[in-house]
PDB file of N, CA and C in Angstrom:
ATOM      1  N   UNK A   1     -28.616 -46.869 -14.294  1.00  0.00           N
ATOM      2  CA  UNK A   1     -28.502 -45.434 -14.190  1.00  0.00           C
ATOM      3  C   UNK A   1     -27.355 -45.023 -13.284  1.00  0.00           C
ATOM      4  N   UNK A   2     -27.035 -45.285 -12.061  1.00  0.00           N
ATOM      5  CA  UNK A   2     -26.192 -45.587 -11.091  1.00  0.00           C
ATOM      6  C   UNK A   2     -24.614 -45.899 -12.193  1.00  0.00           C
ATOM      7  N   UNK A   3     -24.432 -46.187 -13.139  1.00  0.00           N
ATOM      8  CA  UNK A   3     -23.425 -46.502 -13.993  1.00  0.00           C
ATOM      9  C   UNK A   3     -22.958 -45.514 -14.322  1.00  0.00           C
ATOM     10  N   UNK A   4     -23.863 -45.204 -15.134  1.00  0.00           N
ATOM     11  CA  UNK A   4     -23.387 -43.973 -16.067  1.00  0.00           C
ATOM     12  C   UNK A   4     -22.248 -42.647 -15.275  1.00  0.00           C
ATOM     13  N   UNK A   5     -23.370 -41.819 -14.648  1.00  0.00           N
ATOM     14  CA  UNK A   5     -22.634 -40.921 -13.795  1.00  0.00           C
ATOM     15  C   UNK A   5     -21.201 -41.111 -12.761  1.00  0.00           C
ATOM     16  N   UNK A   6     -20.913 -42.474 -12.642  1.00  0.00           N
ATOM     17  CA  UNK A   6     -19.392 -42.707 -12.140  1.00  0.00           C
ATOM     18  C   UNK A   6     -18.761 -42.582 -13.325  1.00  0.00           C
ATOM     19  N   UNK A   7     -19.419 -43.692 -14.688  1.00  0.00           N
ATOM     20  CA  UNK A   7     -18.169 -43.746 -15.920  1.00  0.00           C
ATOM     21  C   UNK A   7     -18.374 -42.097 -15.950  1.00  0.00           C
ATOM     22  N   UNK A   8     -19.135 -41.216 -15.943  1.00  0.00           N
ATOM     23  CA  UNK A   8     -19.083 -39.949 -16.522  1.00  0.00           C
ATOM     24  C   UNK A   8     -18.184 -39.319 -15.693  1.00  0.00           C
ATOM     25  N   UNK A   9     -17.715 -39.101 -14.359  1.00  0.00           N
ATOM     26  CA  UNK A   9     -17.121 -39.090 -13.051  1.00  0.00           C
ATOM     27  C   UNK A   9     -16.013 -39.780 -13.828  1.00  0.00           C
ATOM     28  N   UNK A  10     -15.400 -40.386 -14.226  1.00  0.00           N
ATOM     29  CA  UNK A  10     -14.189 -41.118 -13.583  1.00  0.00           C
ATOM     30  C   UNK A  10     -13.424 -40.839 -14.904  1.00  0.00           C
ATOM     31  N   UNK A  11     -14.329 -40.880 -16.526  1.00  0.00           N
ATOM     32  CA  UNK A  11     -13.804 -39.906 -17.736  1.00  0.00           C
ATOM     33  C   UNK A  11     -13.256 -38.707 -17.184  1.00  0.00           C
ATOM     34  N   UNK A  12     -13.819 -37.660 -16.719  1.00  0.00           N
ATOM     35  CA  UNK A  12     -14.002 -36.404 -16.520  1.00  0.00           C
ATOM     36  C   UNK A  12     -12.430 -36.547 -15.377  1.00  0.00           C
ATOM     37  N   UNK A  13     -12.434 -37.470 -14.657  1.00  0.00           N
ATOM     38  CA  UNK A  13     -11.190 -37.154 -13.653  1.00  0.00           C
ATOM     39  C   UNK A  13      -9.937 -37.897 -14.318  1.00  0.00           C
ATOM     40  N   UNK A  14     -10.317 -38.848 -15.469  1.00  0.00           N
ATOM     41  CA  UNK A  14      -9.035 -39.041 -16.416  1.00  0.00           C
ATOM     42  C   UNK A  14      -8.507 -37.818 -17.418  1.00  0.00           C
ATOM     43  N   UNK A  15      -9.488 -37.495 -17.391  1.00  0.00           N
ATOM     44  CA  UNK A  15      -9.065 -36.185 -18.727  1.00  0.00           C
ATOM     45  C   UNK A  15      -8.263 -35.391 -17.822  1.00  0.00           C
ATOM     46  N   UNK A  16      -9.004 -34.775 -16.603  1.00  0.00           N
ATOM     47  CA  UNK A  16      -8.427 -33.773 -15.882  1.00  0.00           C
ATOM     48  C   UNK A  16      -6.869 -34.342 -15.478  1.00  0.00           C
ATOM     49  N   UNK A  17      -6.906 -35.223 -15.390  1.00  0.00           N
ATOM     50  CA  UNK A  17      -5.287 -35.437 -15.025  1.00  0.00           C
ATOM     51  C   UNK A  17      -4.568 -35.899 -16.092  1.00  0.00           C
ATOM     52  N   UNK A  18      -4.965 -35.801 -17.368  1.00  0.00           N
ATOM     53  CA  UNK A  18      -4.309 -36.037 -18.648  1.00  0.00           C
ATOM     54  C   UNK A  18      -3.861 -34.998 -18.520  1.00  0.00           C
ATOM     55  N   UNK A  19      -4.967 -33.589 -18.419  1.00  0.00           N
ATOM     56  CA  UNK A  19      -4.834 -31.828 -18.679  1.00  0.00           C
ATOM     57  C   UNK A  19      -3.471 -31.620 -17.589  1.00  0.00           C
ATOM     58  N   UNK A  20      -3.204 -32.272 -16.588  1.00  0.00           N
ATOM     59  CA  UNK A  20      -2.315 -31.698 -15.663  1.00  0.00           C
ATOM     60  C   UNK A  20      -0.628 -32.055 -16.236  1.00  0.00           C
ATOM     61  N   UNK A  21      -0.884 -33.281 -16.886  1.00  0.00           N
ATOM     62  CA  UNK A  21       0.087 -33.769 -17.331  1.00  0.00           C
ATOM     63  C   UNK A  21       0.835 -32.916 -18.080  1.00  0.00           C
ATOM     64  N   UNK A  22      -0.310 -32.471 -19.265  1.00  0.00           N
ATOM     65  CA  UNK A  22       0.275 -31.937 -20.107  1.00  0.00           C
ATOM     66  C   UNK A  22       0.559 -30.997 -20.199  1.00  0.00           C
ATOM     67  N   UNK A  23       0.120 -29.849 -18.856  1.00  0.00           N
ATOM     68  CA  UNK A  23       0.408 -28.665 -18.389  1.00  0.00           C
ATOM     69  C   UNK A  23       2.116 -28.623 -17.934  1.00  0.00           C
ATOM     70  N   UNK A  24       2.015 -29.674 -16.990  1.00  0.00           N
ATOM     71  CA  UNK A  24       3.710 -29.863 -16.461  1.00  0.00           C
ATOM     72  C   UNK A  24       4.805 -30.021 -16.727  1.00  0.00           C
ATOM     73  N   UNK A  25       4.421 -30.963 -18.432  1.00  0.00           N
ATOM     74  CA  UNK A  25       5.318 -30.983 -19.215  1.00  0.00           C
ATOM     75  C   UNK A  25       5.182 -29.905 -20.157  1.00  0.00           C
ATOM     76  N   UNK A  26       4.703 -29.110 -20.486  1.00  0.00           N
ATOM     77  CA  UNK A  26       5.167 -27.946 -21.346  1.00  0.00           C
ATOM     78  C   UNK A  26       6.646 -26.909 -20.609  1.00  0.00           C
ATOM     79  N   UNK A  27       7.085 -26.330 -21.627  1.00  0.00           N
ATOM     80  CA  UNK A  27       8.439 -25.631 -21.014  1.00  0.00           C
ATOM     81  C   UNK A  27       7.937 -24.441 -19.811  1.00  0.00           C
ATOM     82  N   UNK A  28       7.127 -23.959 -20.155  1.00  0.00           N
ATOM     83  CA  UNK A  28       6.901 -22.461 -19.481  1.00  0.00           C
ATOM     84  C   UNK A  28       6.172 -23.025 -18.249  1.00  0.00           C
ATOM     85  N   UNK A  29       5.612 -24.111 -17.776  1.00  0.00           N
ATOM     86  CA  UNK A  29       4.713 -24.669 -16.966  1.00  0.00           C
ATOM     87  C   UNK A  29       5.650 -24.335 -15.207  1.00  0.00           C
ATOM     88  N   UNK A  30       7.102 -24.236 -15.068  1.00  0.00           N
ATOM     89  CA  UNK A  30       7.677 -24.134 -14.058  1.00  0.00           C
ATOM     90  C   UNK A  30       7.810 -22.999 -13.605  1.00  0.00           C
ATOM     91  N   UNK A  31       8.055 -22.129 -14.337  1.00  0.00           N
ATOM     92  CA  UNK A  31       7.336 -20.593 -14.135  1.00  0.00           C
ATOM     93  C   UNK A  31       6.333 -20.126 -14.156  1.00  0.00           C
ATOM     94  N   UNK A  32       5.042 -20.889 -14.206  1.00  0.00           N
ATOM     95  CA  UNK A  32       3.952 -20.351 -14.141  1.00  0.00           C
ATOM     96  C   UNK A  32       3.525 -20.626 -12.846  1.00  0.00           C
ATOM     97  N   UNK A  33       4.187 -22.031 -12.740  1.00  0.00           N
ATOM     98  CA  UNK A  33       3.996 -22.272 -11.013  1.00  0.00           C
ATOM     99  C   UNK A  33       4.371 -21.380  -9.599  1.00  0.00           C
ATOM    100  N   UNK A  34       5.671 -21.535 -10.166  1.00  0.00           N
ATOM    101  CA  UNK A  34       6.872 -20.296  -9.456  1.00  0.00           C
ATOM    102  C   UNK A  34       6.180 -18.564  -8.973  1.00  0.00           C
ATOM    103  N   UNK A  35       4.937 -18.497 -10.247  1.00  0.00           N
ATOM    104  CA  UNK A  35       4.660 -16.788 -10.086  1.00  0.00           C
ATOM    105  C   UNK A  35       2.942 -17.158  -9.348  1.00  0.00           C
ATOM    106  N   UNK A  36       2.715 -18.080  -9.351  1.00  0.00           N
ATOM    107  CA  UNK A  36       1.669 -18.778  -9.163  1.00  0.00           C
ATOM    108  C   UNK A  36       1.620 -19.058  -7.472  1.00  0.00           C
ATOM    109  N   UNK A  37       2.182 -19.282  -6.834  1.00  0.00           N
ATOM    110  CA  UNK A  37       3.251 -19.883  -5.932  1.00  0.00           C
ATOM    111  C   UNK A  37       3.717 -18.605  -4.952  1.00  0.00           C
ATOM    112  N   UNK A  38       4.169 -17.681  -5.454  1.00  0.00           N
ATOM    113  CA  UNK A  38       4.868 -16.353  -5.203  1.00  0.00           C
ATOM    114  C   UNK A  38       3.538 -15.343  -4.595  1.00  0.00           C
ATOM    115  N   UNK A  39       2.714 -15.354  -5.811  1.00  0.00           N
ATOM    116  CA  UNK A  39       1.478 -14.641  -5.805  1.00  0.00           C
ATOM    117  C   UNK A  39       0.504 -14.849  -4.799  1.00  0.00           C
ATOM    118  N   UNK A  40       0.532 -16.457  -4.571  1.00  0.00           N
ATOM    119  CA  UNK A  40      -0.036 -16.843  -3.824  1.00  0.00           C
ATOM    120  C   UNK A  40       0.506 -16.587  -1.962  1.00  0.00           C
ATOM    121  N   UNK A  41       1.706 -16.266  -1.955  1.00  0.00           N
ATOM    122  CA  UNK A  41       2.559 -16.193  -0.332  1.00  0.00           C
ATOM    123  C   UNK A  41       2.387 -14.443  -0.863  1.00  0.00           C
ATOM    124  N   UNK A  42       2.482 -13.734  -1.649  1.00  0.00           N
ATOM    125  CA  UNK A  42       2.247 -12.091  -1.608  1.00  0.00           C
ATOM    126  C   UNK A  42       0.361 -12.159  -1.060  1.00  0.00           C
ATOM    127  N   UNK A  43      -0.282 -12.549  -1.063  1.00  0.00           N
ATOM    128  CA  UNK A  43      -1.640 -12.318  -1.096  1.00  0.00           C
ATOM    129  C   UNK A  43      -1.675 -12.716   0.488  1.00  0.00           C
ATOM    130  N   UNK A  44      -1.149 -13.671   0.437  1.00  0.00           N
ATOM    131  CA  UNK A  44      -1.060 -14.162   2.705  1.00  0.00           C
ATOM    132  C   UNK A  44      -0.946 -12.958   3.106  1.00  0.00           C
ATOM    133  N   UNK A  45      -0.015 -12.084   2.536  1.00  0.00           N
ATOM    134  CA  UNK A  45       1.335 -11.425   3.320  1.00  0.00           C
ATOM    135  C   UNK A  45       0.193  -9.912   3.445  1.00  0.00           C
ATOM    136  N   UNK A  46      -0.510  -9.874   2.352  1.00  0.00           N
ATOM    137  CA  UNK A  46      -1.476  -8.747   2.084  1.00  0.00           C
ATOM    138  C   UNK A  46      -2.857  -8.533   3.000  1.00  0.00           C
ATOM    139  N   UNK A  47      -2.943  -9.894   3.167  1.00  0.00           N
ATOM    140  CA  UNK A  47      -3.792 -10.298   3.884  1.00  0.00           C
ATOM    141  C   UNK A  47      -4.282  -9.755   5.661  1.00  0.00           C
ATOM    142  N   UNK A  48      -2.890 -10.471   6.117  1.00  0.00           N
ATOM    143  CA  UNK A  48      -2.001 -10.448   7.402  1.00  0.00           C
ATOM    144  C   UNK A  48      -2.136  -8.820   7.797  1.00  0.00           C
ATOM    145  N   UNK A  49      -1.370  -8.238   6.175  1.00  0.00           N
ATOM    146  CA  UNK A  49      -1.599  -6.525   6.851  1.00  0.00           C
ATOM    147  C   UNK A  49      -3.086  -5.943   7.016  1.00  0.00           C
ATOM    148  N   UNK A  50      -3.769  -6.370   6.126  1.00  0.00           N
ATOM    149  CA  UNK A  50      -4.950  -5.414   6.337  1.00  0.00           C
ATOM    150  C   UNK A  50      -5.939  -6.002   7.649  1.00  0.00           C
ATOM    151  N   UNK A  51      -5.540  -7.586   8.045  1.00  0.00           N
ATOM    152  CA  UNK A  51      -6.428  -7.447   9.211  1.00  0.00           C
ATOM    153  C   UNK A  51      -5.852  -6.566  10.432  1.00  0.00           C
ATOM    154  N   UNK A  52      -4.167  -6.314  10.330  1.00  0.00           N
ATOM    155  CA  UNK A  52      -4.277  -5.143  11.297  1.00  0.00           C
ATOM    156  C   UNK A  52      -4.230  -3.724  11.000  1.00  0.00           C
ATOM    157  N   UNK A  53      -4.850  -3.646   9.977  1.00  0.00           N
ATOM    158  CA  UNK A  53      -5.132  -2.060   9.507  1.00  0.00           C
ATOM    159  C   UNK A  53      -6.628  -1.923  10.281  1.00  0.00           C
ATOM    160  N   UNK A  54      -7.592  -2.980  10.498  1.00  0.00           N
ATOM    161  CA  UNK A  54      -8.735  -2.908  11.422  1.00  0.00           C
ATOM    162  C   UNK A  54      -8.347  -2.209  12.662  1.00  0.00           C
ATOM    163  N   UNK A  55      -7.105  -2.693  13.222  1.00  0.00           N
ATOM    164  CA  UNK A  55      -7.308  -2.861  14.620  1.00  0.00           C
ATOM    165  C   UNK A  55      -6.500  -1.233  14.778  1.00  0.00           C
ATOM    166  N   UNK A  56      -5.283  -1.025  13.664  1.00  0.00           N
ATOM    167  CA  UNK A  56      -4.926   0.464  13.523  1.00  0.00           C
ATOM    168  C   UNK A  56      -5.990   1.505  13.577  1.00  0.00           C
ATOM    169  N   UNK A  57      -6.943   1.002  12.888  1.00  0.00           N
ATOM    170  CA  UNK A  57      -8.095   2.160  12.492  1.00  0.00           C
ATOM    171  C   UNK A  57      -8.881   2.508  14.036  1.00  0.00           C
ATOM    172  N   UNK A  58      -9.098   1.743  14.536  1.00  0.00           N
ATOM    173  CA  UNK A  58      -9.396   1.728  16.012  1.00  0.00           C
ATOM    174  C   UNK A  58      -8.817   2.378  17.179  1.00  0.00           C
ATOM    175  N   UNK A  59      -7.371   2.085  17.127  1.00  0.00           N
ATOM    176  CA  UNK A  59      -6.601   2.602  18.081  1.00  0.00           C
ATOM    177  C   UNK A  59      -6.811   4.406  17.425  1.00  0.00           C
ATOM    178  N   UNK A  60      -6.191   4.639  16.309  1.00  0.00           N
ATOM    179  CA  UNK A  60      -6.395   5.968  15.825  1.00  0.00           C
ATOM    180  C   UNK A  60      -7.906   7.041  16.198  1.00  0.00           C
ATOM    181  N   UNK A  61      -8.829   5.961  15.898  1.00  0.00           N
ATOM    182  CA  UNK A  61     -10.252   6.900  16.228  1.00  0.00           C
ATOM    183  C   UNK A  61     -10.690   6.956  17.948  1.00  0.00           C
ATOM    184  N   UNK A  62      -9.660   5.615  19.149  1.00  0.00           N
ATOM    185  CA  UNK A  62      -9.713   6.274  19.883  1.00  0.00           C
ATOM    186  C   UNK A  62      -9.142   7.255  20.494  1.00  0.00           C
ATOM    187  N   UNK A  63      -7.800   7.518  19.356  1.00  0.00           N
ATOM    188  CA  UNK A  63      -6.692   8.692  19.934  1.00  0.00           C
ATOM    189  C   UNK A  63      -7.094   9.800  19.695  1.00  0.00           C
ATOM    190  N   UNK A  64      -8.146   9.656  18.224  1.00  0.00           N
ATOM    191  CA  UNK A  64      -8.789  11.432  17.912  1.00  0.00           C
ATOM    192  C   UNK A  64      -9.700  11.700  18.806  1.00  0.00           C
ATOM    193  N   UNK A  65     -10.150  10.635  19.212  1.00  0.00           N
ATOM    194  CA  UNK A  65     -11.609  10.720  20.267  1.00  0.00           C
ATOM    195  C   UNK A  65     -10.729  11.979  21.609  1.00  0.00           C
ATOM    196  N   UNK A  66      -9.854  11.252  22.330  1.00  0.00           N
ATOM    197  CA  UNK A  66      -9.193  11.598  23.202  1.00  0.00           C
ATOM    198  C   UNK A  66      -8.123  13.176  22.903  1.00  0.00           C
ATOM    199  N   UNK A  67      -8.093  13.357  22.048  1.00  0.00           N
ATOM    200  CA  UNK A  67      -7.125  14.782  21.580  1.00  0.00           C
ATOM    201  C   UNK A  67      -8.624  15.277  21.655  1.00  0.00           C
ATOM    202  N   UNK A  68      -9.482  15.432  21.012  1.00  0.00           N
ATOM    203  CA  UNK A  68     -11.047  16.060  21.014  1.00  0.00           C
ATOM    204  C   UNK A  68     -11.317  16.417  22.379  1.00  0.00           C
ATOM    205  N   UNK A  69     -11.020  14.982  23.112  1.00  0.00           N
ATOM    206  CA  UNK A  69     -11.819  15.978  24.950  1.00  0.00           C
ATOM    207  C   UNK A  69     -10.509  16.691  25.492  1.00  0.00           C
ATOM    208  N   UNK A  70      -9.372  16.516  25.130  1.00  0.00           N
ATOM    209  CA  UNK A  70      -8.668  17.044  25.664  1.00  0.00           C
ATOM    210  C   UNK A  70      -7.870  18.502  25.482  1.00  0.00           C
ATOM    211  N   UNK A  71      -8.152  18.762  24.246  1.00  0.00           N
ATOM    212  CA  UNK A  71      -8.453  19.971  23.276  1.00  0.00           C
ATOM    213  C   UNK A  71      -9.504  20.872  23.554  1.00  0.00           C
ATOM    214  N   UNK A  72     -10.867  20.628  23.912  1.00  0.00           N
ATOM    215  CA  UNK A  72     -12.391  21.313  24.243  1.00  0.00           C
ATOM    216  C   UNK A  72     -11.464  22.113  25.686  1.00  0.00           C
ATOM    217  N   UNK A  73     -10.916  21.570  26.271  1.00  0.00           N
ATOM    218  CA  UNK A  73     -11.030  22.088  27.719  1.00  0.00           C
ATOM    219  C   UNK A  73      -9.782  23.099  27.323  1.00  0.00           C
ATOM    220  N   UNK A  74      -8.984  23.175  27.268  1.00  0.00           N
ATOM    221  CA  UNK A  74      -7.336  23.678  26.974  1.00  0.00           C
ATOM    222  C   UNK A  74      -7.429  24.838  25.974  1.00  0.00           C
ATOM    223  N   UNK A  75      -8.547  25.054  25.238  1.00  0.00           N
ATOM    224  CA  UNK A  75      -8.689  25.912  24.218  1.00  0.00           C
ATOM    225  C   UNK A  75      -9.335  26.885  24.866  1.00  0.00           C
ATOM    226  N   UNK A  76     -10.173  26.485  26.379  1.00  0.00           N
ATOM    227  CA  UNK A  76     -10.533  27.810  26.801  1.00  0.00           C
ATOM    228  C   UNK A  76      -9.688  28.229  27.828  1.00  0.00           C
ATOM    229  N   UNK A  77      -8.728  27.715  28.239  1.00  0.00           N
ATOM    230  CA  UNK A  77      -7.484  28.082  29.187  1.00  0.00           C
ATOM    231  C   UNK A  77      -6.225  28.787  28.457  1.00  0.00           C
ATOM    232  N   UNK A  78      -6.374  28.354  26.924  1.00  0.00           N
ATOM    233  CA  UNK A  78      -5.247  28.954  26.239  1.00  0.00           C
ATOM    234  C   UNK A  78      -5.561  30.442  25.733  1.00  0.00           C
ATOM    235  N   UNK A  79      -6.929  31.159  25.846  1.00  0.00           N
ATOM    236  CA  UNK A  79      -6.625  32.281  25.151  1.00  0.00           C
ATOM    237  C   UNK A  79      -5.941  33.243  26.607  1.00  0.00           C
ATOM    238  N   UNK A  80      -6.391  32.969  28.000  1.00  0.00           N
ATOM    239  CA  UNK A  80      -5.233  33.856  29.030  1.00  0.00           C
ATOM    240  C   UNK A  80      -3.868  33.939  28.738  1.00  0.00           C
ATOM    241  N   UNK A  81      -3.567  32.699  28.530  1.00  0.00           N
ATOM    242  CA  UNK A  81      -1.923  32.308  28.161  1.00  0.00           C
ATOM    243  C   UNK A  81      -1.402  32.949  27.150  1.00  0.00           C
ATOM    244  N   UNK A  82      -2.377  33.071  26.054  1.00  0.00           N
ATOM    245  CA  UNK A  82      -2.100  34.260  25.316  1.00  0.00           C
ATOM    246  C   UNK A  82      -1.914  35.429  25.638  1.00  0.00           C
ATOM    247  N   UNK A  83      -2.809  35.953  26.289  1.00  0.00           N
ATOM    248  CA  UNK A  83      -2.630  37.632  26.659  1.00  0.00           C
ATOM    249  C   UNK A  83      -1.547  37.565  27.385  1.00  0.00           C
ATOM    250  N   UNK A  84      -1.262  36.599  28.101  1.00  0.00           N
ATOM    251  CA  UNK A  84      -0.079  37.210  28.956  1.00  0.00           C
ATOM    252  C   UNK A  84       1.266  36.961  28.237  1.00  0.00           C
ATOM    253  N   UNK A  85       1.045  36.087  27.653  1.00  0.00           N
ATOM    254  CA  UNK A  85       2.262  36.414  26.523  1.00  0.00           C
ATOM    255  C   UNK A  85       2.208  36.923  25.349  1.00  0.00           C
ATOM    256  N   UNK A  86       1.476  37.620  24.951  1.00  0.00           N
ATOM    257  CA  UNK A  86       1.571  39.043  24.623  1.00  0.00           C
ATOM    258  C   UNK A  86       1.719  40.607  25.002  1.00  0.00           C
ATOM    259  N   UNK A  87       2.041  40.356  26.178  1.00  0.00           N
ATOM    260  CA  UNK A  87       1.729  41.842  27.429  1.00  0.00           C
ATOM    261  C   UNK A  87       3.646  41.197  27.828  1.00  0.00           C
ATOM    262  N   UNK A  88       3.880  40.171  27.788  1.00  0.00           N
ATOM    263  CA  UNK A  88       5.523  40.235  27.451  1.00  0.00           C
ATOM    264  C   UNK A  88       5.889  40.478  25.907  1.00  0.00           C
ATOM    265  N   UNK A  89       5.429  40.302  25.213  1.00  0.00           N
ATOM    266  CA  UNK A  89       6.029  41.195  23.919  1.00  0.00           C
ATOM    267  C   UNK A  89       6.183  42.256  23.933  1.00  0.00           C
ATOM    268  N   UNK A  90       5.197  42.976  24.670  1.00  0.00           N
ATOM    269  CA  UNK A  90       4.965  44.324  24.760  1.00  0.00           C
ATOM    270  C   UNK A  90       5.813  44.933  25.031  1.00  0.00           C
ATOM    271  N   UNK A  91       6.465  44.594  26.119  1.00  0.00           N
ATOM    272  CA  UNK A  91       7.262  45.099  27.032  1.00  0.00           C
ATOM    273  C   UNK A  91       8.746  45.319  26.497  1.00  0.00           C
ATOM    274  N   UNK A  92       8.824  43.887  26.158  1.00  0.00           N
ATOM    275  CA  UNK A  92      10.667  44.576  25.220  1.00  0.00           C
ATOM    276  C   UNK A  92      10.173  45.561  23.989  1.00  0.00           C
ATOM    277  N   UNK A  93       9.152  45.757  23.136  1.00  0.00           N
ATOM    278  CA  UNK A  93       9.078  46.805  22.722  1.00  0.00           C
ATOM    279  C   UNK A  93       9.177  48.464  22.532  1.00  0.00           C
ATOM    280  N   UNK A  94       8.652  48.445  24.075  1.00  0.00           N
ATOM    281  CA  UNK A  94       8.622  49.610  24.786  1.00  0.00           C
ATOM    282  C   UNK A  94       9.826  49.762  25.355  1.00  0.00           C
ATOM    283  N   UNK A  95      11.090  48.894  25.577  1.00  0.00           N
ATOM    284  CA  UNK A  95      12.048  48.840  25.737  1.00  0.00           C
ATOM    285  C   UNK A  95      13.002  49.654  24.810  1.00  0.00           C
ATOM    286  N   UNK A  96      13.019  49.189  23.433  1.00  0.00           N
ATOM    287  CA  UNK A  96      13.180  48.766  22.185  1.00  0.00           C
ATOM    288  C   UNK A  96      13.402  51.135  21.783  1.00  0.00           C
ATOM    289  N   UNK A  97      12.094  51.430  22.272  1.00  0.00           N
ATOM    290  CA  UNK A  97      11.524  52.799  22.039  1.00  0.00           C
ATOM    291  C   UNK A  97      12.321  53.375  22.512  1.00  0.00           C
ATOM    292  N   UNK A  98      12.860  53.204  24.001  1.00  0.00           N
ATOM    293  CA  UNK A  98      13.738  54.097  24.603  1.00  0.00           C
ATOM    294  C   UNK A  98      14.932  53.958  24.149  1.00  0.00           C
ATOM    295  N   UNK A  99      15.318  52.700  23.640  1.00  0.00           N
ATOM    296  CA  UNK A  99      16.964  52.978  23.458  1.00  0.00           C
ATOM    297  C   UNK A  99      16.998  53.261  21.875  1.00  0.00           C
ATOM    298  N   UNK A 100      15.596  54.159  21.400  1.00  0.00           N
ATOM    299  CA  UNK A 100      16.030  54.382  19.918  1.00  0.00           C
ATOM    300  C   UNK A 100      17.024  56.148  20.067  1.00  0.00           C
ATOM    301  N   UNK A 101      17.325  56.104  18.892  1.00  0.00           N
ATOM    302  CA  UNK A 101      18.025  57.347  18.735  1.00  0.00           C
ATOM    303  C   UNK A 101      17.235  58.657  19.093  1.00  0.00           C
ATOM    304  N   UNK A 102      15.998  58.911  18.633  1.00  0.00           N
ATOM    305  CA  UNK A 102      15.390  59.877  18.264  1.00  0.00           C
ATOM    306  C   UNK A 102      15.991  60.914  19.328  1.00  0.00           C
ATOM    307  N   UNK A 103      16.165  60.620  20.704  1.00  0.00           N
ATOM    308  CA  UNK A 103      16.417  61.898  21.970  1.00  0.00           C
ATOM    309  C   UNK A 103      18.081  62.148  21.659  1.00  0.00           C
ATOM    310  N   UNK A 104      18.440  61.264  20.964  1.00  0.00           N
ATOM    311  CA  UNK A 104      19.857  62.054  21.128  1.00  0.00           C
ATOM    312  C   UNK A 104      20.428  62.517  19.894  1.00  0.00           C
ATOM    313  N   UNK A 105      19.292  62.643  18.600  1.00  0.00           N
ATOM    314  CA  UNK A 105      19.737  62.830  17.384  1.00  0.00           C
ATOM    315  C   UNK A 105      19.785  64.791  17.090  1.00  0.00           C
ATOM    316  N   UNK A 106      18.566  64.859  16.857  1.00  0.00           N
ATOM    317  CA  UNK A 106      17.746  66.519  16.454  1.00  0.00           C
ATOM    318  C   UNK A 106      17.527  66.851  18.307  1.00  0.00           C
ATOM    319  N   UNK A 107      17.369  66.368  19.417  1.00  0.00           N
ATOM    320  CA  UNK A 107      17.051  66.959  20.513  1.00  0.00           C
ATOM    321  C   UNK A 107      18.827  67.310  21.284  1.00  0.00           C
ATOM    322  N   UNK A 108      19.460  67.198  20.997  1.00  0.00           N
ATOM    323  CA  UNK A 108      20.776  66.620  21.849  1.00  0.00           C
ATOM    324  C   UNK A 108      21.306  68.490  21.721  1.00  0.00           C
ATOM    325  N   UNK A 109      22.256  68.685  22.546  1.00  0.00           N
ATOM    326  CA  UNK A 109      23.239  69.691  22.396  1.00  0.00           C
ATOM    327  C   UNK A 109      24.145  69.665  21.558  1.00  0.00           C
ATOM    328  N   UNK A 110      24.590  71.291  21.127  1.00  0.00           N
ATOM    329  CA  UNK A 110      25.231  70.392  20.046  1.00  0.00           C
ATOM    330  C   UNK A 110      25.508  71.427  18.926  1.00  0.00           C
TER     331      UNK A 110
END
């Protein structure tokens, strides 16, 4: 019994390297390697990037983390900053009023 399954083993690994043979010698067999080969160093290369797309994803969610606390506080300090720079808009406006025509057009001597 012990027989059998090596001759069956050792057929099976003659054929398979008959099959390689005859793979290598066909014409197209050097380009199949070549894209085979290629495909295989693109997939490393694919690889390589996405384990540091982990470590990207990380750094990013602790940078939103950090714009978040630092945003909560600044949003209630920014609406003063507003008014007061709007109370300077104001002002060249009212500027703006006096040096219009209206007093020296229909009011003027004349």
């Amino acid at each position: 019994m012990a027989g059998q399954p090596r001759d069956l083993l050792t057929m099976l690994a003659d054929r398979g390297e008959e099959a390689i043979q005859k793979l290598a010698d066909t014409p197209g067999a050097d380009r199949l390697l070549g894209v085979a080969q290629a495909m295989r160093e693109r997939l490393d290369e694919m690889q390589k990037k996405l384990r540091g797309i982990d470590a990207l994803e990380r750094r990013v969610a602790e940078l939103e983390r950090k714009v978040a606390e630092l945003s909560a506080p600044s949003a209630k300090k920014a609406a003063p900053r507003r008014s007061s720079s709007t109370a300077a808009k104001k002002k060249p406006a009212s500027t703006t009023r006096r040096s219009g025509g209206a007093r020296t057009g229909p009011g003027s001597p004349g």
